[in-house]
Each structure stands twice: as structure tokens, then as C-alpha cells.
Protein backbone atom coordinates (compact mmCIF):
# COMPACT_ATOMS: atom_id res chain seq x y z
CA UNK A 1 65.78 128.05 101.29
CA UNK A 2 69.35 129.62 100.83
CA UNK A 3 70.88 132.86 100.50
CA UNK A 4 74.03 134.86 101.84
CA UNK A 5 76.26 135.04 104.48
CA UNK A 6 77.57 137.42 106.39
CA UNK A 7 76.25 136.97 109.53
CA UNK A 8 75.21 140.15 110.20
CA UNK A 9 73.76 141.43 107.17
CA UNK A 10 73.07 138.30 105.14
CA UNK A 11 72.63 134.74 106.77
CA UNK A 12 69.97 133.60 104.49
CA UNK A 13 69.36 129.50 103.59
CA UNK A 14 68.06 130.44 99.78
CA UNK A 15 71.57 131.70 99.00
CA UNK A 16 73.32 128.79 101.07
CA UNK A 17 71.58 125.98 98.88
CA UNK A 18 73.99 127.37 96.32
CA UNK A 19 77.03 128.70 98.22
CA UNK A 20 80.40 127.10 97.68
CA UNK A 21 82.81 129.11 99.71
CA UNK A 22 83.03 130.83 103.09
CA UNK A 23 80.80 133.31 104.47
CA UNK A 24 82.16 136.51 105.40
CA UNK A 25 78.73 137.45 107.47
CA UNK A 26 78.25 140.19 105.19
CA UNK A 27 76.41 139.19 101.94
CA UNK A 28 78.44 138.08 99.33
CA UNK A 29 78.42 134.29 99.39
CA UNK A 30 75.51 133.40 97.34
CA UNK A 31 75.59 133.86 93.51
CA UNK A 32 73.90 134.33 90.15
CA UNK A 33 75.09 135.25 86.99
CA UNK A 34 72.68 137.46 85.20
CA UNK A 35 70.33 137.65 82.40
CA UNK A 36 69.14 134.50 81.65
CA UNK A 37 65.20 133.24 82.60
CA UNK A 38 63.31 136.17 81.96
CA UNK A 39 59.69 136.51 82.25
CA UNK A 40 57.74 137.52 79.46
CA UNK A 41 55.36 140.11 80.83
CA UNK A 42 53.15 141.85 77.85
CA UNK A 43 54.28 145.54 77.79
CA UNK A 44 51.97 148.60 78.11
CA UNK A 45 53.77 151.13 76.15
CA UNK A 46 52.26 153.77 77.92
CA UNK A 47 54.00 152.52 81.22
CA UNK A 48 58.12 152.88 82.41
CA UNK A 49 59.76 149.29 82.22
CA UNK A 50 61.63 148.08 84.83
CA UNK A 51 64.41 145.79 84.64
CA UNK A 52 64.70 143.44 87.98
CA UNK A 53 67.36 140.69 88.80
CA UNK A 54 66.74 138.29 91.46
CA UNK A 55 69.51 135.80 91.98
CA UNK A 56 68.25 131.74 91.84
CA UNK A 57 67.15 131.09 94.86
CA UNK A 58 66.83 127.22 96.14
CA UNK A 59 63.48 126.61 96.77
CA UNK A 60 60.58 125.39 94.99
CA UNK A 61 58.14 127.98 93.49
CA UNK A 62 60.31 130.82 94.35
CA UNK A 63 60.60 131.37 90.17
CA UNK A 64 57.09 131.45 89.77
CA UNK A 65 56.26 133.70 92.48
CA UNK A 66 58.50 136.63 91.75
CA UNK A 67 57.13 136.34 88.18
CA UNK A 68 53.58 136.59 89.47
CA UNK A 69 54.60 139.71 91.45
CA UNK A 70 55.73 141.65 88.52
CA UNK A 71 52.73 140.50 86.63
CA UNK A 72 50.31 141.55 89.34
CA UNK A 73 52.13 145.03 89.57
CA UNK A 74 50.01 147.88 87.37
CA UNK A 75 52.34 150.65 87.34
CA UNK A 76 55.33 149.49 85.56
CA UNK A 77 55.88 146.44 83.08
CA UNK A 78 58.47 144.70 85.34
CA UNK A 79 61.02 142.28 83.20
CA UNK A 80 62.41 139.78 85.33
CA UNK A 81 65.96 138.33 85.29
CA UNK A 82 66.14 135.10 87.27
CA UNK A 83 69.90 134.92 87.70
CA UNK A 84 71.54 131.29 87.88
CA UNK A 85 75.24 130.79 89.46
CA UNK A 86 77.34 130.20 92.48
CA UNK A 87 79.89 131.18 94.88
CA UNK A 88 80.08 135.36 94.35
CA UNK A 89 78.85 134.96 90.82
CA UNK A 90 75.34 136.87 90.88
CA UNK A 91 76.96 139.41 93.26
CA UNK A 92 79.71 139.95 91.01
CA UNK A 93 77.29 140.37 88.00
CA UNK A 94 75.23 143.05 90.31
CA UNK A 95 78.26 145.66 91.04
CA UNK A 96 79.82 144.60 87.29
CA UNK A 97 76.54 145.82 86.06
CA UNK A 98 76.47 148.82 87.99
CA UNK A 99 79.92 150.04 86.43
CA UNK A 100 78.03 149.92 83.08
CA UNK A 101 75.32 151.67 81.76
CA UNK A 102 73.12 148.87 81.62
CA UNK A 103 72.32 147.82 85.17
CA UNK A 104 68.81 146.58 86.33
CA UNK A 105 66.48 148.92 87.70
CA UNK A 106 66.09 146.80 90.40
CA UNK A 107 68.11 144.36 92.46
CA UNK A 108 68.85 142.75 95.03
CA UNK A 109 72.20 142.21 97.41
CA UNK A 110 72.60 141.47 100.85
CA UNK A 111 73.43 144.68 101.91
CA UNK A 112 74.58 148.21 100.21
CA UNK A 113 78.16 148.99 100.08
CA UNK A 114 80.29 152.32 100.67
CA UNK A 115 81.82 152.00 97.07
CA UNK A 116 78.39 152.08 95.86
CA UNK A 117 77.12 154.69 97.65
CA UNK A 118 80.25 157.01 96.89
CA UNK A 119 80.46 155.83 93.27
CA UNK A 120 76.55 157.31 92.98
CA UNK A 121 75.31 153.95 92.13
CA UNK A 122 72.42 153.37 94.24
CA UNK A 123 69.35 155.74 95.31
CA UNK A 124 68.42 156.03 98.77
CA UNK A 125 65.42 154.85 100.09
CA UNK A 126 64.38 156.88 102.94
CA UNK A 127 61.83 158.44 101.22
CA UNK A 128 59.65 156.00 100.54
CA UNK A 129 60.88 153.31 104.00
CA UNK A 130 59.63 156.99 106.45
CA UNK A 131 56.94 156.28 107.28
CA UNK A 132 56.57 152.71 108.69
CA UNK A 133 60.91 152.91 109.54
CA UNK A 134 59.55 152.57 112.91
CA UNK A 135 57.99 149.25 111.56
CA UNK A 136 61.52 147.37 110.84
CA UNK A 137 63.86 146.53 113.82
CA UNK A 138 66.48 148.75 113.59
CA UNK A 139 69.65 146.08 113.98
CA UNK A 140 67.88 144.73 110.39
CA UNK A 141 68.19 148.35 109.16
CA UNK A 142 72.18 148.52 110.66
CA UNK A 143 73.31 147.46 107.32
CA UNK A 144 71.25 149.27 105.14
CA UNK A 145 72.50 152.72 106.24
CA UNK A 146 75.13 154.44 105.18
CA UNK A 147 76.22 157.84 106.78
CA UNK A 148 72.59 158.07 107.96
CA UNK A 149 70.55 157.33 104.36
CA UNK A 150 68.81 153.98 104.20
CA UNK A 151 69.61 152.28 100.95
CA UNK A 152 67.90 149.27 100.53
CA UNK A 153 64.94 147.41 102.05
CA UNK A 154 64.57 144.60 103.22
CA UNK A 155 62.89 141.33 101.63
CA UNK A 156 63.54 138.32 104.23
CA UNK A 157 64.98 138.29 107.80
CA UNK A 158 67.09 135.03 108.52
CA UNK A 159 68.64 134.25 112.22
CA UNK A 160 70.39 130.77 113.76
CA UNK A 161 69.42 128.75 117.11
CA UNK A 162 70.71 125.64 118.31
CA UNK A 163 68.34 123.03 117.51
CA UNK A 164 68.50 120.36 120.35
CA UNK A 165 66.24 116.84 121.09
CA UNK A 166 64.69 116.79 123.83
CA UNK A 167 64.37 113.26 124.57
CA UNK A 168 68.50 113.15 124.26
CA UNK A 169 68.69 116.17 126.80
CA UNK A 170 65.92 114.31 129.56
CA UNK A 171 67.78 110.97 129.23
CA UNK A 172 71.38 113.15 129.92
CA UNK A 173 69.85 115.01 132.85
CA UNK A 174 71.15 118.28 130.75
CA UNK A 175 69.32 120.97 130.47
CA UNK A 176 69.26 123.68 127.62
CA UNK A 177 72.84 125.57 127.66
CA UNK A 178 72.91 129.20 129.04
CA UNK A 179 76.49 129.84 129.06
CA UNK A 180 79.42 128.57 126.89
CA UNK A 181 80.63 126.51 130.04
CA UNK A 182 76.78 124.86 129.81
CA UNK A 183 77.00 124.12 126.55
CA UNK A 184 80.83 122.36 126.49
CA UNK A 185 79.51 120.14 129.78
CA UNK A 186 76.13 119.43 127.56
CA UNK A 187 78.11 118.45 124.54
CA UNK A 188 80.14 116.17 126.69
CA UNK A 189 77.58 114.46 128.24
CA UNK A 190 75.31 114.25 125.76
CA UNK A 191 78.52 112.39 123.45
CA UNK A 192 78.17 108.68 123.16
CA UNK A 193 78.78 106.01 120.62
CA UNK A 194 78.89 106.91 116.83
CA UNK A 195 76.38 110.46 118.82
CA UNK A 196 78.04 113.68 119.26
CA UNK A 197 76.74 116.35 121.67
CA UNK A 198 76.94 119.23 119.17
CA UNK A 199 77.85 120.50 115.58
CA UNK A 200 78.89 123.78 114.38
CA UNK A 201 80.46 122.99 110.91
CA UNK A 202 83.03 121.14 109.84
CA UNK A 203 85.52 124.20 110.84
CA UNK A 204 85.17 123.95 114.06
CA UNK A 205 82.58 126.69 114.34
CA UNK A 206 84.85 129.44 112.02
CA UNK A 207 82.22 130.28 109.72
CA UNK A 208 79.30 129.47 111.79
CA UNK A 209 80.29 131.31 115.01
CA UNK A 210 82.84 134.07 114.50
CA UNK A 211 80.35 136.72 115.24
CA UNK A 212 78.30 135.10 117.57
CA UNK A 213 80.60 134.61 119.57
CA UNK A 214 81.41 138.27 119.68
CA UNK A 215 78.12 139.41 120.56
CA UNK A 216 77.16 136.48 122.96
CA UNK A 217 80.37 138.12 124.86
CA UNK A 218 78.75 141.50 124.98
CA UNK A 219 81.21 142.94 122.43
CA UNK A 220 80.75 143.64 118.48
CA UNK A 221 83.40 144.28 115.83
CA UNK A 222 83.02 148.14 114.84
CA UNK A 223 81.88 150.58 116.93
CA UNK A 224 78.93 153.40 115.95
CA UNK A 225 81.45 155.97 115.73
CA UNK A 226 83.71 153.86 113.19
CA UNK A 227 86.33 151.97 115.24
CA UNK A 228 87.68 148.67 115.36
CA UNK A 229 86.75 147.05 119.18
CA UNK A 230 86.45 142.77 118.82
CA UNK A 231 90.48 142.73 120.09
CA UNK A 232 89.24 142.70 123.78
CA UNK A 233 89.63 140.42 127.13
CA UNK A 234 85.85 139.19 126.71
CA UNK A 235 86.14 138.17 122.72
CA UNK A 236 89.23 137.14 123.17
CA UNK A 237 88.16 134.74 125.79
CA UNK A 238 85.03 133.72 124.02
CA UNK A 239 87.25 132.53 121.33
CA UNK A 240 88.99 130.50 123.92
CA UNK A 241 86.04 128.88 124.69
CA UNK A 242 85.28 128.00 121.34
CA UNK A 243 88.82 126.22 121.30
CA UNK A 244 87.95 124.35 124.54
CA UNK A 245 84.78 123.33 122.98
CA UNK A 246 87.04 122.10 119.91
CA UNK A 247 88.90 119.89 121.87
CA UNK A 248 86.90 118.71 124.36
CA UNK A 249 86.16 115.54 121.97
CA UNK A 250 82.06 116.21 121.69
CA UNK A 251 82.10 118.14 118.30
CA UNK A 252 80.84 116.29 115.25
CA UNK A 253 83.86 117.04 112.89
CA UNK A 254 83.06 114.42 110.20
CA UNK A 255 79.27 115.37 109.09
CA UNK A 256 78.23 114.87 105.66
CA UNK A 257 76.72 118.59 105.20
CA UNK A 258 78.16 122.25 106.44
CA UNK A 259 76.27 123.53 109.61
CA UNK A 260 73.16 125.28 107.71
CA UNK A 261 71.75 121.86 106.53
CA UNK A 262 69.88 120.13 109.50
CA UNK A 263 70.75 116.51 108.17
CA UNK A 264 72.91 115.61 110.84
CA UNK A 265 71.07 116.77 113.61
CA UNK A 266 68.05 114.61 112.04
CA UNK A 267 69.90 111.86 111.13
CA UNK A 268 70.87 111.11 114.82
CA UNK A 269 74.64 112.05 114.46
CA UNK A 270 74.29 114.68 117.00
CA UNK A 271 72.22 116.21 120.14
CA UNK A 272 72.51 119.40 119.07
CA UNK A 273 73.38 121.70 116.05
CA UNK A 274 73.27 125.13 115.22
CA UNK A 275 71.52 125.77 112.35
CA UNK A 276 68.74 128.08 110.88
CA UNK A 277 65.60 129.00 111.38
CA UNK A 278 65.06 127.75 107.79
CA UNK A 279 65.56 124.61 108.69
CA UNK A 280 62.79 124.02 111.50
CA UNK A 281 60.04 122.36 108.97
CA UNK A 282 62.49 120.45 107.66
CA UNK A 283 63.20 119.48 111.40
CA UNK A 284 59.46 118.66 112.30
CA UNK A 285 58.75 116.56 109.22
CA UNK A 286 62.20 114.43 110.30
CA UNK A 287 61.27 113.64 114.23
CA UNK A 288 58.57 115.61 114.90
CA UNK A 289 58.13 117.81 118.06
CA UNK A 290 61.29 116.22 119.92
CA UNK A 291 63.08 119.54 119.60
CA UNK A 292 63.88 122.67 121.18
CA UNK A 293 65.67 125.44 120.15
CA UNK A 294 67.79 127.86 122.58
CA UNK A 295 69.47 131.41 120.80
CA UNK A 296 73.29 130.62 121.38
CA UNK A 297 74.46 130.97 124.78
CA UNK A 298 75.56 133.65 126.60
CA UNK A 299 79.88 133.80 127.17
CA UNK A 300 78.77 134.29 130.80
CA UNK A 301 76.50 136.03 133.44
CA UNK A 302 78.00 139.39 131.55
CA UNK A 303 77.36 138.21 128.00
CA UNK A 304 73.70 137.54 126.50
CA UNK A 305 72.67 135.20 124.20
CA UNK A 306 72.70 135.53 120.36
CA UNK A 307 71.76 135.65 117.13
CA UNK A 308 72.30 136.85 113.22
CA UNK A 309 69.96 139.42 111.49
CA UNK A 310 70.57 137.73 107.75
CA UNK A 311 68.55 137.72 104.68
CA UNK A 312 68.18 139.83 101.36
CA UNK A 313 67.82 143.47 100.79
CA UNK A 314 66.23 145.24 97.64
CA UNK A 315 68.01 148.14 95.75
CA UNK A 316 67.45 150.87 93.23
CA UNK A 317 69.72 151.33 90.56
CA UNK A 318 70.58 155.88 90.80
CA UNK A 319 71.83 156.32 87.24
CA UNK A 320 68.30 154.48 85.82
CA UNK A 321 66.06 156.23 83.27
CA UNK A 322 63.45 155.28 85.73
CA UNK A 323 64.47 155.76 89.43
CA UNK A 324 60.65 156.90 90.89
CA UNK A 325 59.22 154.41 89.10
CA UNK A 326 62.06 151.45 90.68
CA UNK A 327 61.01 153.17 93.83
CA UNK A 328 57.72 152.55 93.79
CA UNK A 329 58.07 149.27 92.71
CA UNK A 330 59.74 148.34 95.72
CA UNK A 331 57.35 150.25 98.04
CA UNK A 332 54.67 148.02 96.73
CA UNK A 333 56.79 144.99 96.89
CA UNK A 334 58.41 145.14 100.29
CA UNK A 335 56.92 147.96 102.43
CA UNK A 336 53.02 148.34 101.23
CA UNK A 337 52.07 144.93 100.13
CA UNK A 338 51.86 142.33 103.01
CA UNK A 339 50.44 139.55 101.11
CA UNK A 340 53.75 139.37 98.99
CA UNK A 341 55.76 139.86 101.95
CA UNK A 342 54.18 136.75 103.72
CA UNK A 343 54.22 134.89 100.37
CA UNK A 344 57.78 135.30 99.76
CA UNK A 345 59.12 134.51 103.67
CA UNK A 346 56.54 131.60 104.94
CA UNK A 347 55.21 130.50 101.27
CA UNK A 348 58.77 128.46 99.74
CA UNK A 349 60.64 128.29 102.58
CA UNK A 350 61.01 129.76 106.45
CA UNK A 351 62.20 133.31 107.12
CA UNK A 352 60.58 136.10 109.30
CA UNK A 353 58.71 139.09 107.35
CA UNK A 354 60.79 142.13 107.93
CA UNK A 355 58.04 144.34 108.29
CA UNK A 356 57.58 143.85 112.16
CA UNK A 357 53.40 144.34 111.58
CA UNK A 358 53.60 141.66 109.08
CA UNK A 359 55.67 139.36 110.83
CA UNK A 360 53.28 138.93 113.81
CA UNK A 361 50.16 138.07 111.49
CA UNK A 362 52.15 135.66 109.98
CA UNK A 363 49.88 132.45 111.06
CA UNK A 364 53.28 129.94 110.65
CA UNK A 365 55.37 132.09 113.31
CA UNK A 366 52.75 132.79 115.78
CA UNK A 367 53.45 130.17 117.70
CA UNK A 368 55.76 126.84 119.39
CA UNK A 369 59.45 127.31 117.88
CA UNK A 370 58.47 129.43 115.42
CA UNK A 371 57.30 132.02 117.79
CA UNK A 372 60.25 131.45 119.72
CA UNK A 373 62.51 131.83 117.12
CA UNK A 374 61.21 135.23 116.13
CA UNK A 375 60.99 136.37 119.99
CA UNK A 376 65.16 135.46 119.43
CA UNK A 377 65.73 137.72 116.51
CA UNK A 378 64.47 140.41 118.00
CA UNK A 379 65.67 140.28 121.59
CA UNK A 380 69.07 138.83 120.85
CA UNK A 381 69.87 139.61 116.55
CA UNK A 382 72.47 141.32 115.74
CA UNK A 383 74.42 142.30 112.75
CA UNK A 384 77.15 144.47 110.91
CA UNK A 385 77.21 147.61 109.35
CA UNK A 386 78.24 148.15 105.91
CA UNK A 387 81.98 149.46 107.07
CA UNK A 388 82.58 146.08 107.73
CA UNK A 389 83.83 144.37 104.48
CA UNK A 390 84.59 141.07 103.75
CA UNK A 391 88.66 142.29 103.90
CA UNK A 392 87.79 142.96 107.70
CA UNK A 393 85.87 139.67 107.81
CA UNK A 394 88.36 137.24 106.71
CA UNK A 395 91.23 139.11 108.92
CA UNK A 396 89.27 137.62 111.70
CA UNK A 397 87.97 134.54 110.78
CA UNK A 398 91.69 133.97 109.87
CA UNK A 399 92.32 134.84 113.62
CA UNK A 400 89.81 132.56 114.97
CA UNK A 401 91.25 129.60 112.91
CA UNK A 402 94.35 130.29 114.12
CA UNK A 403 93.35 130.64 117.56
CA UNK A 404 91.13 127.17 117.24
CA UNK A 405 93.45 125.54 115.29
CA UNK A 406 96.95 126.15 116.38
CA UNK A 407 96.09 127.38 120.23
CA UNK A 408 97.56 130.79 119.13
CA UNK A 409 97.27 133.07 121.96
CA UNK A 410 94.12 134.99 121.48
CA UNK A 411 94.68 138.39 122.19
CA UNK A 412 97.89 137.97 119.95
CA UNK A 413 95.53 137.07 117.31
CA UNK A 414 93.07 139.55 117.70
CA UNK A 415 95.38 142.29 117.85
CA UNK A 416 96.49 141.30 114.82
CA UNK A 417 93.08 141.20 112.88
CA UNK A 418 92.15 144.23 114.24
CA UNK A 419 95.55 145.76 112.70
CA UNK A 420 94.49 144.68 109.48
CA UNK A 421 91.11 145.28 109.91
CA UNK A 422 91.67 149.34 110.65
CA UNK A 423 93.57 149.61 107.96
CA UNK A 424 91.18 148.45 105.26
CA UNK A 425 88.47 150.85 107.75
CA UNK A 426 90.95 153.87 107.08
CA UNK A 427 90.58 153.17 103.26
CA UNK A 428 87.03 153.21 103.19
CA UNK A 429 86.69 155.88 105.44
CA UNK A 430 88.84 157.96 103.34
């Protein structure tokens, strides 16, 4: 499947099958330009209609089943827009739309935004999320909320492990990586011939591991009460680590895909990747049960592991003729109705349930890597809140590059991106 990007909010595979640029770990990377394969639902005149956009997502049957959703729904007729496009296309269409007077009743992004919330465009949702909030991990529900109101739910969960063989890792002697220092000696050793010991994306791990990185130190990138805190000792040195890992000689740098397509990993060109959970029955088809999967390591005995809370969110447009009825809509969809919720996450591709409930009678996850995998995201996921704009984002990924890159000093760096990163926080906080 693919989907979005920003780590925290949005690492989803349905938006990556059609993503062309760079994540900025907050949602916008996946696209769709709007309007065009509708369904044709027969309309009840004595019923609201809703208009909902879903952007086109990459797998097979996904179409069909969120037309047989809106069909099987009784208290609205539901027209839906299956939206077509690339890059930041259907997420450009989404908040072009919601200038206009003509916006879809229902939609979905990766996350909410503070523009939209101040600009009145979308409804919040705590209303109808109250009773079963207690039911949804509350890192998934970081950024969702904006200055305490929940305004979207969720639809999938997505999250990122390092896939590794474990008939490469018995013949090596190496076991699974706990630390960053683990996993440079494992990539080492487990180099040889035309094998690497690890990839991470043809950046060097940029896109792929900005945040992690962060997090796996014990640090994040805004604080609860709205400050800028990634420019410390421990990130900064995490980064270093990352450049030590870049030149130690046992990255693949040359693969044929970016980091969330498992191809090289299967294809023998290296140990170990990180990659997404999406990509595990892809994986087991390939070679089987030779694999393992580890959350990525901890910086050191002070860090923890970690991983990305990603996925899609659904929204409800405020200035519709029809806002209760969009509301209930969703209830049914993402909150009351389990059987869609396992449909859409386990049915076309591989994602985790939001609903925590749901999740664990999900048959696929309840056990091997699977199981694991899930036992990650919630232990060890993380993710941004909505302050945190793709402005902030590329301020630091710009850092990191520059730290990888051209063995800038890190803390130089950082203090940089954090400069510009506070600034574009005053704006929105403004």
C-alpha cells in the first residue's frame, strides 16, 4: 500500500506507491487531484448527500471497497471522489477546496493543520471520538489535536522496523542491533561481496531517519508546551552516528528503489533494511520466514528504540450544509464499524486498525512479526504534532544532510534549524 509521509503523523505505504518527492514526516507527500472516478450511488431524496474524496491509493481493490462502504451506509447517499495524482497534488486539491465553497463533506489528510483550524475550516470531532478516545493510543491522536479539540480520526496506523535475515545474521555471529554502535558493527560485518549490511534510502537515511533518530535518542522536536528542543547533545550526537554509519562503507547507496519498497532487502542486496510494516507479506512471499524484524535501535543505554505513528486521518468539512450528517458518517466508518476498519487495514494491504479493540482481533496481526510489529507501535511509536510544519521539517532534514553530507558540526547545524524552525513556530503561534 502507500500513503504519506511525515513520519510522525503520516508514514503510510498507499500514499508512497505514488509519492515523488521528500517526506516531511508530516502528511503531505502523497497526492490526488480531485473529482474524477466517482461512484454512482442511487440517491434517496429524502436523505443528506455527502460528498467524500479519498485520494488513489496503490493497492488493489482499495477503489472498490470504499465504494462498497458508501453503498452499504443507510443514512446518507455518500458520492465518492476517487482522487488520482502525485507528489502534493490531492493535498493541494483538499485545502484549495476548502478556500472555496465547494469542498467535500468528507476527506481525508494526514493530519489537521493550524491554518485550518483558525481559518474555521474543519469541525472537531470530539464529540463523536468520546467515548472509545480511550480506545486509540494517544501518540496516534498527537496529531489530530489542536489546542485540545480532536479533529480528525483516524483510518490506518503505519510504523517502520528493520527487516533483517536471519540466516545472514547466524552465519555473521551478529545478533539483532540494540544500539546505534550494534547496528554500524552489524552492518559491517554483515557487508560482503556485491551484499551490504544495511539500507536506509538512497540519502543516506535523511528522509527515512530524521525523526527516528530523534526519538531513539530520547529527545523529540517540539515540546508539549510549544518549544523547539531537537538542538541538543543527545540528537546532535545521534546524528553523528548516522554520519559514522554513512561512512563506514556498509550502506547500500546504489539500490534500485527508495527505502519503503522491500526489493532490495529481498533481492539479496542487503542484510538488513528499514522499511514498513507494509511491506512484511511482500517479505514472506519473497524468502519466507528467514526474517526478523527489530524497532530501530536505541542511540544508547539512555535512548529507546523507535518507531513512526503514520497513516491517514478522516475530516469533516465545518462550513458544509451537512456537518452532523459528515459526522456520523465517519463514526460509522472509523469508530463504530469494525468490519470496515479491518477491511480497509488487513484486506488490500498491511496497516494496524487504529481502534486499539479492533486491532487485537485482527486474525493477520495476532501473531509472529505481525504481532511484533504492533507490540512496536505501541511501546516505541511516536509522532509530531500539528505545530510542526513541513517549513520546520525541511529546516532539519536540511541540517541532517548537511551534517551527513559535508561532516558539518552538528550542534552548529542544529542550532541553526532550530533558529529557523522557531521562527516559522512564532508565526503559527501568533
Amino acid at each position: 500500500m502507500a500513503q504519506d509521509q511525515n513520519v510522525p503523523t503520516i508514514f503510510t505505504r498507499r500514499r508512497f506507491l505514488q509519492y515523488t518527492g521528500t517526506a516531511a514526516l508530516s502528511g503531505s507527500l502523497l497526492a490526488a487531484c480531485a473529482g474524477t472516478g466517482g461512484n454512482n450511488t442511487p440517491t434517496n431524496s429524502n436523505l443528506p448527500t455527502l460528498n467524500q474524496w479519498y485520494h488513489q491509493y496503490g493497492e488493489k481493490g482499495t477503489q472498490d471497497a470504499v465504494f462498497k462502504y458508501a453503498k452499504e451506509y443507510t443514512k446518507a447517499n455518500v458520492k465518492v471522489s476517487w482522487v488520482p495524482g502525485t507528489g502534493n497534488e490531492y493535498p493541494d486539491k483538499v485545502r484549495a477546496a476548502l478556500l472555496g465553497s465547494n469542498a467535500p463533506d468528507v476527506f481525508e489528510l494526514p493530519n489537521p493543520t493550524v491554518d485550518q483550524v483558525k481559518a474555521g475550516q474543519i469541525e472537531p470531532l470530539d464529540d463523536i471520538i468520546a467515548s472509545v478516545k480511550d480506545d486509540f493510543n494517544p501518540v496516534a491522536l498527537k496529531p489530530l489535536t489542536i489546542n485540545g479539540k480532536i479533529y480528525a480520526i483516524k483510518m490506518i496506523n503505519d510504523m517502520g522496523v528493520i527487516y533483517y535475515r536471519k540466516s545472514l545474521l547466524q552465519k555473521a555471529g551478529v545478533e539483532p542491533p540494540k544500539t546505534m554502535d550494534d547496528l554500524i558493527a552489524a552492518s559491517k560485518k554483515l557487508s560482503s561481496g556485491n551484499q551490504k549490511g544495511l539500507y536506509i534510502g538512497t540519502d543516506g537515511g535523511v528522509d527515512a531517519l530524521t525523526y527516528i533518530l530523534g526519538w531513539s535518542a530520547g529527545g523529540d522536536f517540539i515540546s508539549d508546551d510549544n518549544k523547539i528542543v531537537f538542538n541538543t547533545d543527545r540528537i546532535a550526537t545521534a546524528y553523528s552516528k548516522l554520519r559514522e554509519l554513512n561512512q563506514s562503507g556498509s550502506l547500500l547507496v546504489d539500490a534500485p528503489t527508495f527505502w519503503w519498497d522491500p526489493s532490495s532487502f529481498t533481492q539479496g542486496l542487503c542484510a538488513m533494511q528499514w522499511c514498513g510494516l507494509w511491506a512484511m507479506p511482500g517479505i514472506q512471499q519473497a524468502i519466507g520466514d528467514d526474517f526478523g524484524i527489530i524497532p530501530f535501535p536505541a542511540l544508547d543505554a539512555q535512548g529507546q528504540p523507535a518507531t513512526f505513528f503514520g497513516g491517514w486521518a478522516e475530516m469533516v468539512w465545518a462550513k458544509g450544509k451537512n456537518v452532523a450528517a459528515a459526522k456520523d458518517y465517519v463514526k460509522w466508518l472509523w469508530i463504530d464499524n469494525s468490519n470496515v476498519q479491518t477491511d480497509w487495514n488487513v484486506g488490500y494491504g498491511f496497516h494496524v486498525p487504529p481502534r486499539k479493540s479492533t486491532a487485537a482481533k485482527t486474525t493477520k496481526l495476532q501473531s509472529g512479526p505481525a504481532a511484533e510489529a504492533v507490540q512496536f507501535l505501541n511501546q516505541y511509536g511516536h509522532a509530531t504534532p500539528p505545530l510542526w510544519d513541513s517549513a520546520m521539517g525541511t529546516a532539519l532534514s536540511d541540517a541532517v544532510s548537511h551534517i551527513i553530507k559535508n561532516n558539518a558540526n552538528p550542534m552548529s547545524a542544529l542550532n541553526t534549524a532550530a533558529d529557523k524552525a522557531n521562527t516559522e513556530l512564532q508565526k503559527l503561534l501568533s
